[in-house]
Protein backbone atom coordinates (compact mmCIF):
# COMPACT_ATOMS: atom_id res chain seq x y z
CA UNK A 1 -20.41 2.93 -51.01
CA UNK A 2 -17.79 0.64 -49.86
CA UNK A 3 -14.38 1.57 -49.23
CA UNK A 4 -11.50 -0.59 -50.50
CA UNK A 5 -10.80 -3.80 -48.43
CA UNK A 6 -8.49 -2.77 -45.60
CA UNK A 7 -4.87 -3.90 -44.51
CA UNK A 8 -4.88 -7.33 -43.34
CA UNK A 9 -5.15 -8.32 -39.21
CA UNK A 10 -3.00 -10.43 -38.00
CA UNK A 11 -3.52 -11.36 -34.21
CA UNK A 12 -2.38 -14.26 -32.44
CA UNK A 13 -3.46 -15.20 -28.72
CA UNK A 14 -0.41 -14.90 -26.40
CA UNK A 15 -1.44 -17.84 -24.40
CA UNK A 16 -3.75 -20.56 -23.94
CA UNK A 17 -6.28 -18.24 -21.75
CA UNK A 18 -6.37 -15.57 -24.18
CA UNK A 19 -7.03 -18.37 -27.10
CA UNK A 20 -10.11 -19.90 -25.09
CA UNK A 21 -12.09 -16.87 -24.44
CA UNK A 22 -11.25 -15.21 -28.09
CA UNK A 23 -12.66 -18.93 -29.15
CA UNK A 24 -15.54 -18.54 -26.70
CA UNK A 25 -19.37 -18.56 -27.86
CA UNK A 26 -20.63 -18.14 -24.16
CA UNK A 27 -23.68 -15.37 -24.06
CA UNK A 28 -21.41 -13.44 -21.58
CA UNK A 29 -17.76 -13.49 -21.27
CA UNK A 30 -15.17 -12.41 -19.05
CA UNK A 31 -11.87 -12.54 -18.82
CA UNK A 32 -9.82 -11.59 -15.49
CA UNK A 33 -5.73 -10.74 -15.63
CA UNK A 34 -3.07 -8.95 -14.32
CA UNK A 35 -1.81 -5.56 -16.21
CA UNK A 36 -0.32 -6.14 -19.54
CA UNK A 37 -1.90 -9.50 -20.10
CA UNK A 38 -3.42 -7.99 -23.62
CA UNK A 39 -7.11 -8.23 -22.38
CA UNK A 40 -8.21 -5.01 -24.13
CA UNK A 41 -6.40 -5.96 -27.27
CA UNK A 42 -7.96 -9.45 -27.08
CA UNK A 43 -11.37 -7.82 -26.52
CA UNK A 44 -10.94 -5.38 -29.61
CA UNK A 45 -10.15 -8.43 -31.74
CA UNK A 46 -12.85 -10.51 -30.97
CA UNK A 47 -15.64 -7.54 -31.42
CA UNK A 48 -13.52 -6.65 -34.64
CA UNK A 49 -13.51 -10.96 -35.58
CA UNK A 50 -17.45 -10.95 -34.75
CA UNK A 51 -17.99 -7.95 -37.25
CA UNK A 52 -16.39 -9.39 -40.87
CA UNK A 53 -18.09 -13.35 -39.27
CA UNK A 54 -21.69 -11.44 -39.43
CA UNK A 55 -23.96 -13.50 -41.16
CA UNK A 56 -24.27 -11.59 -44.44
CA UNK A 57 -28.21 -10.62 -45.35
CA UNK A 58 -29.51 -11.67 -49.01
CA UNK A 59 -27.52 -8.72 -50.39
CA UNK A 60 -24.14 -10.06 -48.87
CA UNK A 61 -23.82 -7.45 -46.29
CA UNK A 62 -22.80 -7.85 -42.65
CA UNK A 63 -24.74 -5.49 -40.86
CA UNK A 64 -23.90 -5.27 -37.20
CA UNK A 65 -24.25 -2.76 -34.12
CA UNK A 66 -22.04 -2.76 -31.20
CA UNK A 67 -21.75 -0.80 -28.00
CA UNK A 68 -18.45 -0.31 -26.10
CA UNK A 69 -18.49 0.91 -22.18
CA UNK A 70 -15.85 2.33 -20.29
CA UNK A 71 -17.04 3.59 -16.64
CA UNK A 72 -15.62 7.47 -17.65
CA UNK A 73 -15.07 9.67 -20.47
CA UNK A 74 -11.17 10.59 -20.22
CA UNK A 75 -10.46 6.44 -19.73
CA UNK A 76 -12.77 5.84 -22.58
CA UNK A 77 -10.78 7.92 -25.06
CA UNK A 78 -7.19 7.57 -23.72
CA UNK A 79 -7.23 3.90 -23.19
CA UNK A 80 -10.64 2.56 -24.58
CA UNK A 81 -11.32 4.16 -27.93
CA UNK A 82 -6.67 4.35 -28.30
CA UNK A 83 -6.69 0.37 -28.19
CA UNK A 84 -9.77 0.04 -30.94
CA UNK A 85 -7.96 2.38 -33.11
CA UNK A 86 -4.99 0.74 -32.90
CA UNK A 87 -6.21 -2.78 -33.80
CA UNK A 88 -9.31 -1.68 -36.79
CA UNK A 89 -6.91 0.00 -39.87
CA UNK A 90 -8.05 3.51 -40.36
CA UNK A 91 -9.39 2.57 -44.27
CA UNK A 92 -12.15 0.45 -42.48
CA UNK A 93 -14.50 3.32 -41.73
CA UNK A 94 -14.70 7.03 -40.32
CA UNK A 95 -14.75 7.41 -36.69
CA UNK A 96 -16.16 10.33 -35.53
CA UNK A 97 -15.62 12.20 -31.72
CA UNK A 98 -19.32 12.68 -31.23
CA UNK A 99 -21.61 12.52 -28.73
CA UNK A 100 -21.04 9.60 -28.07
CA UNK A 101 -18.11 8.93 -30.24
CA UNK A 102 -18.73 5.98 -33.01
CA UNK A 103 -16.80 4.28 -35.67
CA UNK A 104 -18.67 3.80 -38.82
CA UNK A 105 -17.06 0.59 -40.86
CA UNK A 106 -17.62 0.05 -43.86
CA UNK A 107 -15.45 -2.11 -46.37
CA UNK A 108 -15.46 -4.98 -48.76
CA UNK A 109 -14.04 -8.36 -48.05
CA UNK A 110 -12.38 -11.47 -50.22
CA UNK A 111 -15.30 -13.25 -50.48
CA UNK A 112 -17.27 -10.56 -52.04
CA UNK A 113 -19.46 -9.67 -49.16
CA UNK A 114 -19.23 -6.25 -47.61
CA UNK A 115 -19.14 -4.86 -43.69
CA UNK A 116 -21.37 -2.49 -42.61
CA UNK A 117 -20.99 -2.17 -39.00
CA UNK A 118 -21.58 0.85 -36.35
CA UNK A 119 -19.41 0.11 -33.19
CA UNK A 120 -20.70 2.85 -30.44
CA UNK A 121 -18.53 4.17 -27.42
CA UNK A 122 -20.19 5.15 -23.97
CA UNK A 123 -18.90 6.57 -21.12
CA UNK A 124 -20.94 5.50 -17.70
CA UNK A 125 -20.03 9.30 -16.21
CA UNK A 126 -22.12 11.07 -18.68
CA UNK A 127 -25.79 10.71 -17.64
CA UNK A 128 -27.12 11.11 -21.68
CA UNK A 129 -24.90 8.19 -22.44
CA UNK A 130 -26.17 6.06 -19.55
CA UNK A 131 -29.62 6.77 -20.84
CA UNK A 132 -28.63 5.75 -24.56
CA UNK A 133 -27.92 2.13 -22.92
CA UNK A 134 -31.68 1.50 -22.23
CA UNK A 135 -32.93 2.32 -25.80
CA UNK A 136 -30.02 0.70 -27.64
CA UNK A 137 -30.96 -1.85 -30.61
CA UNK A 138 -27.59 -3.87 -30.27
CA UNK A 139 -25.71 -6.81 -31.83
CA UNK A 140 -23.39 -7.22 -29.35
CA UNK A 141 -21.32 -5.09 -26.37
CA UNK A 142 -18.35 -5.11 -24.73
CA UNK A 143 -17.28 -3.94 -21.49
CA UNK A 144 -13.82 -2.74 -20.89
CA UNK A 145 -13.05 -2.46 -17.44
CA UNK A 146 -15.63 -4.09 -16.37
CA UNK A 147 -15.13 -4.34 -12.34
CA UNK A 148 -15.23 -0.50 -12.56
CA UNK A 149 -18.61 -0.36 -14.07
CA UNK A 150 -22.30 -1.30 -11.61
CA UNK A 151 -24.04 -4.50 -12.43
CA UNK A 152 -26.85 -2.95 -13.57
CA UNK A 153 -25.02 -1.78 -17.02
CA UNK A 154 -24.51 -5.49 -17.74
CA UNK A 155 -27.84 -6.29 -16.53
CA UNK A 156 -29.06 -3.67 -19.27
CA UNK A 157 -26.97 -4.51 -22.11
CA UNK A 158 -27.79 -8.15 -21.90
CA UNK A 159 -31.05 -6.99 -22.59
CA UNK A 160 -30.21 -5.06 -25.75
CA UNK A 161 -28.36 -7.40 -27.51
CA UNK A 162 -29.99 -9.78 -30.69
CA UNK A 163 -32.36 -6.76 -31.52
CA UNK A 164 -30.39 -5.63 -34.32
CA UNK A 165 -30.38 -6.47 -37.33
CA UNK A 166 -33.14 -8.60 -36.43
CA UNK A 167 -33.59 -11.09 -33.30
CA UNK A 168 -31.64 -13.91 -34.18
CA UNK A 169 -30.30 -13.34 -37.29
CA UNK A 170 -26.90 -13.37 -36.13
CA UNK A 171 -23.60 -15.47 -35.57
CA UNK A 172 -23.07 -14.65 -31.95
CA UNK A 173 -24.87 -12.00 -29.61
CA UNK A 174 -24.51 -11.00 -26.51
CA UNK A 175 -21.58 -9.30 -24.25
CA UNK A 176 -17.85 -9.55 -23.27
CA UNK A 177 -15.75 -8.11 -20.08
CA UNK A 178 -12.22 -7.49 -19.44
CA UNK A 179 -11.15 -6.69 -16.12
CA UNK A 180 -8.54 -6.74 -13.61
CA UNK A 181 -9.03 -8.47 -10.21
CA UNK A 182 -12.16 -7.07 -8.88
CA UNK A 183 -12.83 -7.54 -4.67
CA UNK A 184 -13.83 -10.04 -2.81
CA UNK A 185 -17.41 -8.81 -2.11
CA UNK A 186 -17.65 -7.17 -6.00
CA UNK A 187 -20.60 -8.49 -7.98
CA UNK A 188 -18.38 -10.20 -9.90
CA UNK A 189 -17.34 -12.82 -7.65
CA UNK A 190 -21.08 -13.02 -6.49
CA UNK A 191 -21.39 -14.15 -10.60
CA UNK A 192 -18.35 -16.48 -10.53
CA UNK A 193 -18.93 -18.13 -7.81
CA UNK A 194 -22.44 -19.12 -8.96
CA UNK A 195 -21.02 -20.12 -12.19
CA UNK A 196 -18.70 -21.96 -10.31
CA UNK A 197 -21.50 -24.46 -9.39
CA UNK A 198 -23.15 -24.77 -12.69
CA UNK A 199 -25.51 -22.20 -11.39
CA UNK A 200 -25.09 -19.19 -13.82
CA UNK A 201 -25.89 -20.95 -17.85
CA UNK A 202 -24.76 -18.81 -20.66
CA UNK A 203 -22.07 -17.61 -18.22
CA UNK A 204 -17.93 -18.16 -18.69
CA UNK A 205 -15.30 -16.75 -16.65
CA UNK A 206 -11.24 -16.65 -18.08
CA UNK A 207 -8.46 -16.11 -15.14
CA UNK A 208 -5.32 -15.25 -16.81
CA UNK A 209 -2.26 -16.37 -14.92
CA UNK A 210 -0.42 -13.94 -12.82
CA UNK A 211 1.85 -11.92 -14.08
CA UNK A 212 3.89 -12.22 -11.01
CA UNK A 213 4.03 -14.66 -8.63
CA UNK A 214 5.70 -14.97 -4.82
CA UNK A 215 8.49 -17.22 -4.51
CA UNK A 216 10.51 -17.16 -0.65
CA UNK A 217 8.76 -14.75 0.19
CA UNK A 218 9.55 -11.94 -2.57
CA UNK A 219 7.67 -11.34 -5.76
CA UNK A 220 8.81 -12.39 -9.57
CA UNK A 221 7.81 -12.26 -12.57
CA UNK A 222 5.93 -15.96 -13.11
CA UNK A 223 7.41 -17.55 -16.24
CA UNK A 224 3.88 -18.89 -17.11
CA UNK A 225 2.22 -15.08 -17.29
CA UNK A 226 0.73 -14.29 -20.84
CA UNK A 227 1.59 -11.91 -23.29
CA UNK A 228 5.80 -11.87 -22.15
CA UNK A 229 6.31 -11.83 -25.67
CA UNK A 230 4.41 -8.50 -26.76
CA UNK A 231 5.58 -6.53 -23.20
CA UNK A 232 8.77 -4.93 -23.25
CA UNK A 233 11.72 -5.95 -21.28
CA UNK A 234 10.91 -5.84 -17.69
CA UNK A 235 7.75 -4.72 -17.71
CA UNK A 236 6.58 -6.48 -14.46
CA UNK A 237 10.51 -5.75 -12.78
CA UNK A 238 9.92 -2.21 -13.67
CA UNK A 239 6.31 -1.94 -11.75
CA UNK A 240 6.88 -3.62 -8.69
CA UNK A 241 9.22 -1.48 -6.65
CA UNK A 242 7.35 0.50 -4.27
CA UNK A 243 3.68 -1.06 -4.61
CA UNK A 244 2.15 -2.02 -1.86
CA UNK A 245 1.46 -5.92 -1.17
CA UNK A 246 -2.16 -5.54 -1.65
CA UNK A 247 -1.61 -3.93 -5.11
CA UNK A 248 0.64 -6.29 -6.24
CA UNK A 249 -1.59 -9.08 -5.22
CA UNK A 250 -4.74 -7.72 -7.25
CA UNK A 251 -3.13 -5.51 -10.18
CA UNK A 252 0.01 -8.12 -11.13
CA UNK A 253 -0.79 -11.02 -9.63
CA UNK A 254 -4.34 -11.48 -10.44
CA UNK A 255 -5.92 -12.21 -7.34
CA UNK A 256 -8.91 -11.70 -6.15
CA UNK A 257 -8.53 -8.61 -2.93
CA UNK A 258 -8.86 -4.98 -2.44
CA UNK A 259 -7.86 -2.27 -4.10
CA UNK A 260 -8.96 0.97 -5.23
CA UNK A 261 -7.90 4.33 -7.49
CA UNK A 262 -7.32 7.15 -5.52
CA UNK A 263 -4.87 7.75 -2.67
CA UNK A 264 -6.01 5.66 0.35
CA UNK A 265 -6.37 8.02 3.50
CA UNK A 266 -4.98 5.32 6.13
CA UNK A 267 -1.91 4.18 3.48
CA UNK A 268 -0.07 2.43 6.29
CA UNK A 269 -2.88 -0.73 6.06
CA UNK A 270 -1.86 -3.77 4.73
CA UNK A 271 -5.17 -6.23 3.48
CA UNK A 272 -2.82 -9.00 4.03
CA UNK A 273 -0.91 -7.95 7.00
CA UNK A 274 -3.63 -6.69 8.90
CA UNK A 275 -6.38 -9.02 8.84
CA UNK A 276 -5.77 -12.30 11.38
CA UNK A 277 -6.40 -15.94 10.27
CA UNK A 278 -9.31 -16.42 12.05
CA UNK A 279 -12.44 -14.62 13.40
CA UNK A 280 -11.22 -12.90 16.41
CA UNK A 281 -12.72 -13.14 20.34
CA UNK A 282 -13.24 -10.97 22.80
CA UNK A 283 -11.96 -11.54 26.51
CA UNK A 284 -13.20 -10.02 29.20
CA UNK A 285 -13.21 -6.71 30.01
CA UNK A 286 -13.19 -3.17 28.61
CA UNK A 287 -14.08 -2.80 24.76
CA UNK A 288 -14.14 0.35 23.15
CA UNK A 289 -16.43 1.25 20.66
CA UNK A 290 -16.42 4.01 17.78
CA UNK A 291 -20.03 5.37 16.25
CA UNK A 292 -20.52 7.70 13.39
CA UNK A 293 -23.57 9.09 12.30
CA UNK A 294 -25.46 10.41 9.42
CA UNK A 295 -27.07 8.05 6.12
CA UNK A 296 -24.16 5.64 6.53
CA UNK A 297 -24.30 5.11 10.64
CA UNK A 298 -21.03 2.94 11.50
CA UNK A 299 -19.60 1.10 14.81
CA UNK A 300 -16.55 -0.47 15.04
CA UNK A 301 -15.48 -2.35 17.98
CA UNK A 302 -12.17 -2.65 19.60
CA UNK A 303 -10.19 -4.50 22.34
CA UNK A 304 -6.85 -3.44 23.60
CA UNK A 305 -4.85 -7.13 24.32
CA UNK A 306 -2.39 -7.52 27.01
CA UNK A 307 0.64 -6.96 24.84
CA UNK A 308 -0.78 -3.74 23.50
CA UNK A 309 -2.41 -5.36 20.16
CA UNK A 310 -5.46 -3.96 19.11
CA UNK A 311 -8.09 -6.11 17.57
CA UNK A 312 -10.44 -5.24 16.20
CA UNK A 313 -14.08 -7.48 17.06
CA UNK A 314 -16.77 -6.70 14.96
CA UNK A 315 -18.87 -3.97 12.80
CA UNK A 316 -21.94 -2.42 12.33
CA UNK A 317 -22.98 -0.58 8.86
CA UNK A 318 -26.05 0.52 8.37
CA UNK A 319 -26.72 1.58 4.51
CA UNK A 320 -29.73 4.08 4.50
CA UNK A 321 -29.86 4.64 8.42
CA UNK A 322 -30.06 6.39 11.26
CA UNK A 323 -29.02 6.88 14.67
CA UNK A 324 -32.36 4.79 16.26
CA UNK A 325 -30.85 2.09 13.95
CA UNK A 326 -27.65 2.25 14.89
CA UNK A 327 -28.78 2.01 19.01
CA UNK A 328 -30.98 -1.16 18.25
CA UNK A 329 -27.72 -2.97 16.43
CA UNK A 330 -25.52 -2.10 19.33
CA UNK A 331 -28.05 -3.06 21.81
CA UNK A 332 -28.43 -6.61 19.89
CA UNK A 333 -24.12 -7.12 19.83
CA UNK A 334 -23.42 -6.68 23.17
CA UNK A 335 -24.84 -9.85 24.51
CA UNK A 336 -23.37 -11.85 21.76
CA UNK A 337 -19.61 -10.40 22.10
CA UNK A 338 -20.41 -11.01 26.05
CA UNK A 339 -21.04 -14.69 25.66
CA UNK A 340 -18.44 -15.23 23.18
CA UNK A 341 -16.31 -13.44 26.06
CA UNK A 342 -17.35 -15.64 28.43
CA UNK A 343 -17.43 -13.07 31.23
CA UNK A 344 -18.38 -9.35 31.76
CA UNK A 345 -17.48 -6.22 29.43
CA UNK A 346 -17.16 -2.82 29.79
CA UNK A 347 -18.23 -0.86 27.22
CA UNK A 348 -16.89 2.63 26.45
CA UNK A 349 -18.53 4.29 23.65
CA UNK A 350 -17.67 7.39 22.16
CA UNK A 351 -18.59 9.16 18.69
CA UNK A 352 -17.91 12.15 16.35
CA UNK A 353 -18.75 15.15 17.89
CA UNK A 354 -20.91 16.59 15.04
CA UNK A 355 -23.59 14.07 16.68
CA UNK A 356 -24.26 16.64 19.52
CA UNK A 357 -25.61 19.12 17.21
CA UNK A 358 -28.96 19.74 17.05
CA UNK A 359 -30.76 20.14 13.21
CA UNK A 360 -33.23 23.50 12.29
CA UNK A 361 -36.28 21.82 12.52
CA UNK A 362 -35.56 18.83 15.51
CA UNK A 363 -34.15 19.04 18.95
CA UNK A 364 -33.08 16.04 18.90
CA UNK A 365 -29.47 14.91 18.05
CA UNK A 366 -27.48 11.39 17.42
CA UNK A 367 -26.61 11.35 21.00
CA UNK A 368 -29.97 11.89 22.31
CA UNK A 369 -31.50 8.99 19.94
CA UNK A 370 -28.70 6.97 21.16
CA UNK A 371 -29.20 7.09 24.60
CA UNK A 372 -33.33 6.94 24.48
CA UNK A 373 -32.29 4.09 22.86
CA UNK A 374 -30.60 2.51 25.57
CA UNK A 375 -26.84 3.47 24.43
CA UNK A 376 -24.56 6.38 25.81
CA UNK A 377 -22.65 7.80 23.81
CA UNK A 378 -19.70 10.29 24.81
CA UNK A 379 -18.21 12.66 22.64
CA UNK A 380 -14.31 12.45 21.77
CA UNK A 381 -12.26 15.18 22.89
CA UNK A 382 -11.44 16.53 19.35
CA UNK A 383 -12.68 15.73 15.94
CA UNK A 384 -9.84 17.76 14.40
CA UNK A 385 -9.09 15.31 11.65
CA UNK A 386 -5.35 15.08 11.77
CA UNK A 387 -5.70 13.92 15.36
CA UNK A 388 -8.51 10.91 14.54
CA UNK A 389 -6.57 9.78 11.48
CA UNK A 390 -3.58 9.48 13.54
CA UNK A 391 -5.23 7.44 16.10
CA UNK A 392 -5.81 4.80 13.30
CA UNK A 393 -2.48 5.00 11.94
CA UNK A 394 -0.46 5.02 14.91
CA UNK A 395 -1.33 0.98 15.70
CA UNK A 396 -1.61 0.63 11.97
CA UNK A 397 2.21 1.05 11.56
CA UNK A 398 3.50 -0.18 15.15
CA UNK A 399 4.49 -3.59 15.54
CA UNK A 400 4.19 -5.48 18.96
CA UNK A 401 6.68 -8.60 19.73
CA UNK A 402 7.23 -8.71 15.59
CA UNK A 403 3.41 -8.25 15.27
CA UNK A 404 1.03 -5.76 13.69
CA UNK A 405 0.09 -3.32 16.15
CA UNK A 406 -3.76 -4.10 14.68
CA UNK A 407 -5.16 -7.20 13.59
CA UNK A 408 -8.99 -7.08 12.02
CA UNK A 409 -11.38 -9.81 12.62
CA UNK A 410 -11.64 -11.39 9.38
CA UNK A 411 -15.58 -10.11 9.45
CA UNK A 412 -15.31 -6.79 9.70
CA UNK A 413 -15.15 -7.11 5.43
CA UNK A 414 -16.38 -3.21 5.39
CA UNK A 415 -13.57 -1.53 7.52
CA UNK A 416 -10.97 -3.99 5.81
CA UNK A 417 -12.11 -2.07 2.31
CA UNK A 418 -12.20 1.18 3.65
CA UNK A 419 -9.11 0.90 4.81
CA UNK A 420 -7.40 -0.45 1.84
CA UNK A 421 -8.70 2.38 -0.27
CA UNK A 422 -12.33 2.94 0.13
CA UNK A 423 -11.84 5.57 2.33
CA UNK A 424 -9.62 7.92 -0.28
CA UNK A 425 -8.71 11.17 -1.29
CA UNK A 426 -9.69 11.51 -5.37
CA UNK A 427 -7.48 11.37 -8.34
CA UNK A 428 -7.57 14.90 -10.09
CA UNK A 429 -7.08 14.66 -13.45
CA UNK A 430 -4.56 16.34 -14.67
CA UNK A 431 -1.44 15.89 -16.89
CA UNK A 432 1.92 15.54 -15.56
CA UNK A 433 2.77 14.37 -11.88
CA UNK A 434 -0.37 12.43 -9.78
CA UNK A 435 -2.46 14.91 -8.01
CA UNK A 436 -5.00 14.01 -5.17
CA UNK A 437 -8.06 16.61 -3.41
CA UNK A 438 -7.12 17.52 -0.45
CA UNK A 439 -10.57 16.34 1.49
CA UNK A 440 -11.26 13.10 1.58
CA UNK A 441 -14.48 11.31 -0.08
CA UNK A 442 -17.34 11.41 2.00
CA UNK A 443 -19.16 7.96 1.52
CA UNK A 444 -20.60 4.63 2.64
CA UNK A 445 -16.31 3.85 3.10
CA UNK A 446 -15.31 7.14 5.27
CA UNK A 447 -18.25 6.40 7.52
CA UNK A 448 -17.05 2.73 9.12
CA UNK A 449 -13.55 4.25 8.40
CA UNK A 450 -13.92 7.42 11.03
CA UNK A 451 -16.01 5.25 13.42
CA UNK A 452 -12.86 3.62 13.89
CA UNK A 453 -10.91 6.67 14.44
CA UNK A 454 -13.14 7.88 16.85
CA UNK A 455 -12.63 4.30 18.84
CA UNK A 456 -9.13 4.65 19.26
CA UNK A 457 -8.58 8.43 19.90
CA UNK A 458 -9.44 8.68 23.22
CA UNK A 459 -8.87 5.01 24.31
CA UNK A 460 -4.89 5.38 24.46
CA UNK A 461 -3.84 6.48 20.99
CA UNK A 462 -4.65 10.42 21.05
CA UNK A 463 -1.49 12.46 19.80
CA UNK A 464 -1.36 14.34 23.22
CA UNK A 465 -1.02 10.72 24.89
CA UNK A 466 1.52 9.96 22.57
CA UNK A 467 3.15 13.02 22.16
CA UNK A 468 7.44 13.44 22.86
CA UNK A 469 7.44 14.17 26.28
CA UNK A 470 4.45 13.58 27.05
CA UNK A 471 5.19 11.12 29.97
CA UNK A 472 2.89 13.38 32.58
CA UNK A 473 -0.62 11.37 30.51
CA UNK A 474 -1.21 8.66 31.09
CA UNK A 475 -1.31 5.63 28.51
CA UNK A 476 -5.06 5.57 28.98
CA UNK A 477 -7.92 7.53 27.85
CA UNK A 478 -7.47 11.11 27.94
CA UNK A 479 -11.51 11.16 29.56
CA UNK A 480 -10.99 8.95 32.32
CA UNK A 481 -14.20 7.84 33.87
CA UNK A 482 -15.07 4.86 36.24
CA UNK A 483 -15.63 1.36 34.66
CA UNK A 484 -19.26 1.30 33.78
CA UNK A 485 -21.92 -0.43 30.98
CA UNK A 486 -24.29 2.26 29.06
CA UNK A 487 -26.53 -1.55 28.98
CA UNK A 488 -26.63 -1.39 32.98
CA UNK A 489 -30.32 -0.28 33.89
């Protein structure tokens, strides 16, 4: 039966963004802002809005099932499922903490017609609820989060939707997003950018403005952000001490970048400081290149420039590879970073260690492949991991003449978002103070991330090089061999 009608909703749009996509009838929708822009509360409303505008059946009743994603269990409930229950009055329905949590609503309305709605909450970390996705008989969904969530969960849902009540016997179907700025190389911006050229019907993005902006060089809060009104006082002033650039450029000011959750293992790199205008040459002579092995096989390749600059050239990841594969890329780079040298390079190649090991059932290791493949490989004199991470941050915080001590080649777009937080040590989650594991993630990021390290250890940046007193090295290589090209037959 039909509880009494509940308190009245009030909600007004805190800016002209918010107003267009709650007005929006696009099959998907998704709207992009800084923190505190009201994106989730906007979301709730318009799910909430689509509910008591069902079309009512011959009975008057507005039947309607929704699903609402979160990409884990403890955001869903502590941000998610907090936000719903703060906008939908508790005399609407019963929500109940199951598996997966739901809100049952049922109440009457003015005009005599009467809600019954079932609004569903999934968590993408919990395999059962993953696999409640594909069998779901939906009105409607609604991402929250979405940048955090795979493409194939909105691929899915936008298959789901219009099946329930009945195929088309709604007002509006299909799904909604709310995000904060998602990468550069994210799905999302694949999707944007197609809508961008009328390619992508059914499709409409929202960008929120920033809520900060840079102005002589020093972030403030932009006068034109939405939502001022409902933040408390200072809200942006409050966040921005001690953020990195690269945070503050995706999290506040809405742009599209790099940036993860988690504590980045190589904190020290800056997106924006480190990565030069333009693609970056070679010139001749040595370059000094990093491999590690394994699913994820990674190169990385680096020249040392007159004023003791690193830049760094070019990249190889292979997804689903192996050493063999690794060789063959390699073998196919070096005559095209020759010619764009315009002269002869010497190539000094080392790799992790671990690649000298032999496996219980082959005699053959990564070094071996390699160099059947046509590419030496040496080992590096230590793969003690405080030493390699050190050999990446050292240049990473040096400046040289008033200039980063490494600049990336634009290109190397896997490195740059390792570095800015793809290569991380977790989040624990735990109350009170922010606690991190103490091992790094092992994944495609740490791969192209370590190849790196291994590049610069032993080519002038080991911590015995480096070390006080240390003036009896020298400011080379600790293995110092003759000049010589693992390519030279």
């Amino acid at each position: 039966m039909a509880g009494s009608a509940p308190h009245e909703v009030r909600y007004k749009a805190q800016g002209p963004v918010l107003a267009a996509y709650g007005a929006s009838t696009a099959f998907v929708q998704v709207i992009r802002g800084p923190l505190g822009a009201g994106k989730t509360i906007a979301s709730a409303m318009k799910v909430l809005k689509c509910i008591v505008t069902q079309r009512p059946n011959k009975n008057g009743v507005r039947r309607s099932r929704w699903m609402v994603a979160r990409n884990s269990y403890p955001d869903l409930v502590s941000t998610t499922i907090k936000d719903w229950r703060a906008v939908v009055p508790p005399e609407a329905g019963t929500f109940t903490f199951g598996h997966p949590p739901a809100h049952k609503l049922d109440f009457d309305l003015p005009d005599g017609t009467r809600v019954e709605a079932e609004v569903i909450f999934i968590a993408l970390d919990r395999d059962d609820d993953v696999r409640k996705i594909r069998g779901a008989q939906l009105t409607g969904a609604w991402i929250n989060e979405m940048k955090e969530v795979p493409k194939a969960i909105l691929d899915m849902l936008t298959a789901r939707v219009d099946r329930f009540p009945a195929p088309g016997s709604s007002n509006w179907v299909g799904v909604i997003g709310d995000t904060n700025a998602w990468d550069s190389d994210h799905w999302l911006e694949k999707l944007a950018e197609l809508r961008r050229v009328d390619a992508l019907p059914g499709y409409e993005f929202f960008v929120q403005p920033g809520g900060v902006l840079k102005v002589n060089d020093k972030w403030t809060v932009n006068p034109g952000a939405e939502n001022l009104a409902v933040l408390r006082p200072n809200y942006y002033q409050r966040i921005l001490p001690g953020k990195k650039e690269d945070w503050i450029r995706v999290n506040l000011a809405n742009e599209i970048g790099l940036s993860f959750d988690g504590k980045a293992v190589h904190p020290d790199y800056s997106d924006s400081l480190h990565t030069a205008a333009e693609i970056l040459e070679p010139v001749p002579g040595f370059i000094h290149v990093g491999c590690d092995f394994g699913l994820t096989p990674a190169a990385t390749f680096f020249q040392r420039q007159n004023n003791g600059q690193w830049y760094g050239l070019d990249e190889i990841v292979i997804d689903e590879g192996n050493a063999e594969l690794l060789a063959r890329e390699i073998k196919a780079l070096q005559p095209q970073l020759e010619a764009r040298a315009g002269g002869k390079l010497t190539w000094v190649i080392r790799g992790d260690p671990g690649g000298d090991q032999r496996t219980q059932t082959d005699s053959n290791t990564a070094f071996k492949i390699m160099a059947q493949n046509g590419v030496a490989v040496m080992k590096c004199t230590s793969n003690d991991p405080e030493l390699r991470r050190a050999a990446l941050d050292r240049p990473l915080t040096r400046l040289v003449q008033g200039k980063p001590g490494m600049l990336l080649s634009p290109k190397m777009k896997r490195l740059r978002k390792s570095l800015a937080g793809g290569f991380h040590y977790a989040r624990i989650q735990v109350a009170g103070d922010e606690r991190f594991r103490d091992v790094p993630v092992k994944d495609a990021h740490s791969h192209v991330c370590e190849s790196a390290e291994y590049a610069l250890m032993d080519a002038g940046e080991h911590q015995v090089v480096n070390a006080p007193g240390a003036a009896r090295f020298p400011k080379q290589s600790v293995q110092m061999q003759r000049a010589w090209s693992p390519f030279d037959s």
